[in-house]
Structure formats: structure tokens, C-alpha cells
Protein backbone atom coordinates (compact mmCIF):
# COMPACT_ATOMS: atom_id res chain seq x y z
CA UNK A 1 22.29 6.37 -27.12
CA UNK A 2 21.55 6.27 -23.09
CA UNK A 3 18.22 7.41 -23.53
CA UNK A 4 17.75 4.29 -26.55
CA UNK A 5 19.40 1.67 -23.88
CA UNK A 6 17.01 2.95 -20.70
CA UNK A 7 13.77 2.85 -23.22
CA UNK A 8 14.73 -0.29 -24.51
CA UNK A 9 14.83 -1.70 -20.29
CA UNK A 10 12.28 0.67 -19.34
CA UNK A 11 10.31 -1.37 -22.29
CA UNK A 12 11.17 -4.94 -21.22
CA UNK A 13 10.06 -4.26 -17.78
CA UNK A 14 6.88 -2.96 -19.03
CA UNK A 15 5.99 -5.60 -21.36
CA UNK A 16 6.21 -8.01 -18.59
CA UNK A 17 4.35 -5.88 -16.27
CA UNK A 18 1.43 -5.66 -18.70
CA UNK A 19 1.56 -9.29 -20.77
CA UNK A 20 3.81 -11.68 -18.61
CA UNK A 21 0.97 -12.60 -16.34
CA UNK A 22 -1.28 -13.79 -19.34
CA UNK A 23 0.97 -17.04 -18.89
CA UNK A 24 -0.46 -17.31 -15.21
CA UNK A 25 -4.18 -17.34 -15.95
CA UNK A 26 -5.29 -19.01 -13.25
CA UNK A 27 -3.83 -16.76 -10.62
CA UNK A 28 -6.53 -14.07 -8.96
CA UNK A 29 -6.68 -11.06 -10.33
CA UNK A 30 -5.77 -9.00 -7.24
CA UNK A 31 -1.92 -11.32 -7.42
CA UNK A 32 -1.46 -10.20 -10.68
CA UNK A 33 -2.58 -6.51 -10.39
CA UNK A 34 -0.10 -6.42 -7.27
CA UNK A 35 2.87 -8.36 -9.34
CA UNK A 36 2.18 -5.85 -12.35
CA UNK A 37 2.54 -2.96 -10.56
CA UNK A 38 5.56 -4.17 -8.91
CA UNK A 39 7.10 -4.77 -12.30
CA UNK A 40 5.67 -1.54 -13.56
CA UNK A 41 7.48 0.16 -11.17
CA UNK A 42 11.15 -0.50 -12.29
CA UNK A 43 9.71 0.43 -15.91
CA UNK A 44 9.46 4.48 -14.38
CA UNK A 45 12.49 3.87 -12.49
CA UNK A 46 13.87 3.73 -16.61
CA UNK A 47 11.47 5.63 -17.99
CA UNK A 48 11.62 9.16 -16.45
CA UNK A 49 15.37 9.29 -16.56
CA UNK A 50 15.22 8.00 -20.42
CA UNK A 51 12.73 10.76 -21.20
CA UNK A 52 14.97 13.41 -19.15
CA UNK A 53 18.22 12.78 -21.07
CA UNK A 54 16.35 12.87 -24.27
CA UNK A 55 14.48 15.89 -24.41
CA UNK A 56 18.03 17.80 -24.42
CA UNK A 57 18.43 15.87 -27.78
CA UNK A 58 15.07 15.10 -29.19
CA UNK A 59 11.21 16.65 -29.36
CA UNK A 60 8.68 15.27 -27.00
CA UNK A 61 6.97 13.47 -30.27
CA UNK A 62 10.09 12.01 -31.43
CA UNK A 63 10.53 10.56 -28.07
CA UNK A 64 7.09 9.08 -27.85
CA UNK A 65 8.14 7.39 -31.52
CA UNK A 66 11.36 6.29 -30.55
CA UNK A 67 9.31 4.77 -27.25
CA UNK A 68 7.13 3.19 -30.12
CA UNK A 69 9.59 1.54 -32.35
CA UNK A 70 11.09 0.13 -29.11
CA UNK A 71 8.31 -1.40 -27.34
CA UNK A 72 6.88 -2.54 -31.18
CA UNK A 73 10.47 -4.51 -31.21
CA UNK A 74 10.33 -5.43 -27.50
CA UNK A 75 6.43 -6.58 -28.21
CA UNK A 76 7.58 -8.75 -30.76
CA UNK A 77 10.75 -10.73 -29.44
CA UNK A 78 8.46 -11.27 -26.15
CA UNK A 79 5.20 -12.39 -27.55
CA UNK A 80 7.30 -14.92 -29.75
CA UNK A 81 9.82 -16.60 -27.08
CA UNK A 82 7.82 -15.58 -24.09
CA UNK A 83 4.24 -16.16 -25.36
CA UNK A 84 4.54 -18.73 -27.40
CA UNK A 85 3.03 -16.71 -29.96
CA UNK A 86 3.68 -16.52 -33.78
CA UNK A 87 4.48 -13.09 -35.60
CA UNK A 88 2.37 -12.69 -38.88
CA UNK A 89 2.66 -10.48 -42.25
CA UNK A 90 0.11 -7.48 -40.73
CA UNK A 91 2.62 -7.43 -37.74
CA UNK A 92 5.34 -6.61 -40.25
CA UNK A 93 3.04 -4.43 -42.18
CA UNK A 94 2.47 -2.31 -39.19
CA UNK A 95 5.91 -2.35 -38.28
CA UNK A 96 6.57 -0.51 -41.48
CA UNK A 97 3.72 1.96 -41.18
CA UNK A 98 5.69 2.69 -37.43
CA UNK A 99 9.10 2.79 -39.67
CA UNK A 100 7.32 5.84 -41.49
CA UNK A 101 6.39 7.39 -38.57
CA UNK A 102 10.05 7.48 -37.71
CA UNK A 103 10.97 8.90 -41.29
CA UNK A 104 8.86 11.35 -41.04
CA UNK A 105 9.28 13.01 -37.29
CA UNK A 106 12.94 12.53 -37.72
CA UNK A 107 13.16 14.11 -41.21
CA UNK A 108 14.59 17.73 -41.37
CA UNK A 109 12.49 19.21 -43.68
């Protein structure tokens, strides 16, 4: 469950570190570089301990799915409420090709 909660901040900081400055569009390139990276930073500062705690519980790949699902989720909430932006039915049908993904890395076979 930690390594779920730090992915899921690790994931918020990074979404804003990589989309959040599409709402300032007429700032210079070099500001938003700088204020990206700044942002991007806390995302490791989540990140590398999230991935540590997991691996004593899951495989590298489920990790990077897990990772996935979250930021797919994170994506989603911010591009709506942040970005003004509307979600449509290939969104959802990607979401469930992801939700596959997870049935089939997690499945014990």
C-alpha cells in the first residue's frame, strides 16, 4: 500500500511537471524548463523510495504497470479539472487495454 500512496504523489508531481505549464503558454521556454524540473524533482524524491519498497513485494514489470495504471488515473483527473479538457470513449478504451495489462502481469499462472 506505501509504495501505491508514494506512486500515486510521485505521479501528481509529475504530471504537473510535464503538462501544468501548457496552461502558461506564453511564458519562455527556458521559465518553464526551470519550473518543470523543479517540480520534477519532488516526483524522484517519491519515486525512488516507491520503487524501493516495492520490489520486496512486486517484479520490476509489475511495478512499471502499477506506475501505469496510476499516472493513466492521475492523467485523467488532471487533464479534466486542471486542463480544462474533456475525457472521450478511446480514453476509456485504452484504459481497459491498461486494465489487461494489469490482469495479466498480476495473474499467477
Amino acid at each position: 500500500m506505501r509504495t501505491i500512496v508514494l506512486l500515486t504523489i510521485s505521479n501528481i508531481f509529475m504530471t504537473f511537471a510535464w503538462y501544468g505549464h501548457l496552461k502558461y503558454r506564453s511564458e519562455t521556454l527556458w521559465k518553464v524548463v526551470i519550473a518543470s524540473w523543479s517540480i520534477a524533482f519532488f516526483e524522484y524524491c517519491f519515486q525512488v523510495p516507491a520503487n524501493r519498497i516495492g520490489s520486496y513485494q512486486f517484479s520490476t514489470a509489475q511495478l512499471k504497470t502499477i506506475q501505469e495504471v496510476i499516472t493513466l488515473g492521475v492523467f485523467a483527473v488532471f487533464s479534466v479539472f486542471y486542463l480544462k479538457e474533456q475525457l472521450r470513449w478511446n480514453y476509456f478504451a485504452g484504459f481497459g487495454c491498461i486494465v489487461l495489462a494489469v490482469f495479466f502481469l498480476f495473474h499467477k499462472w
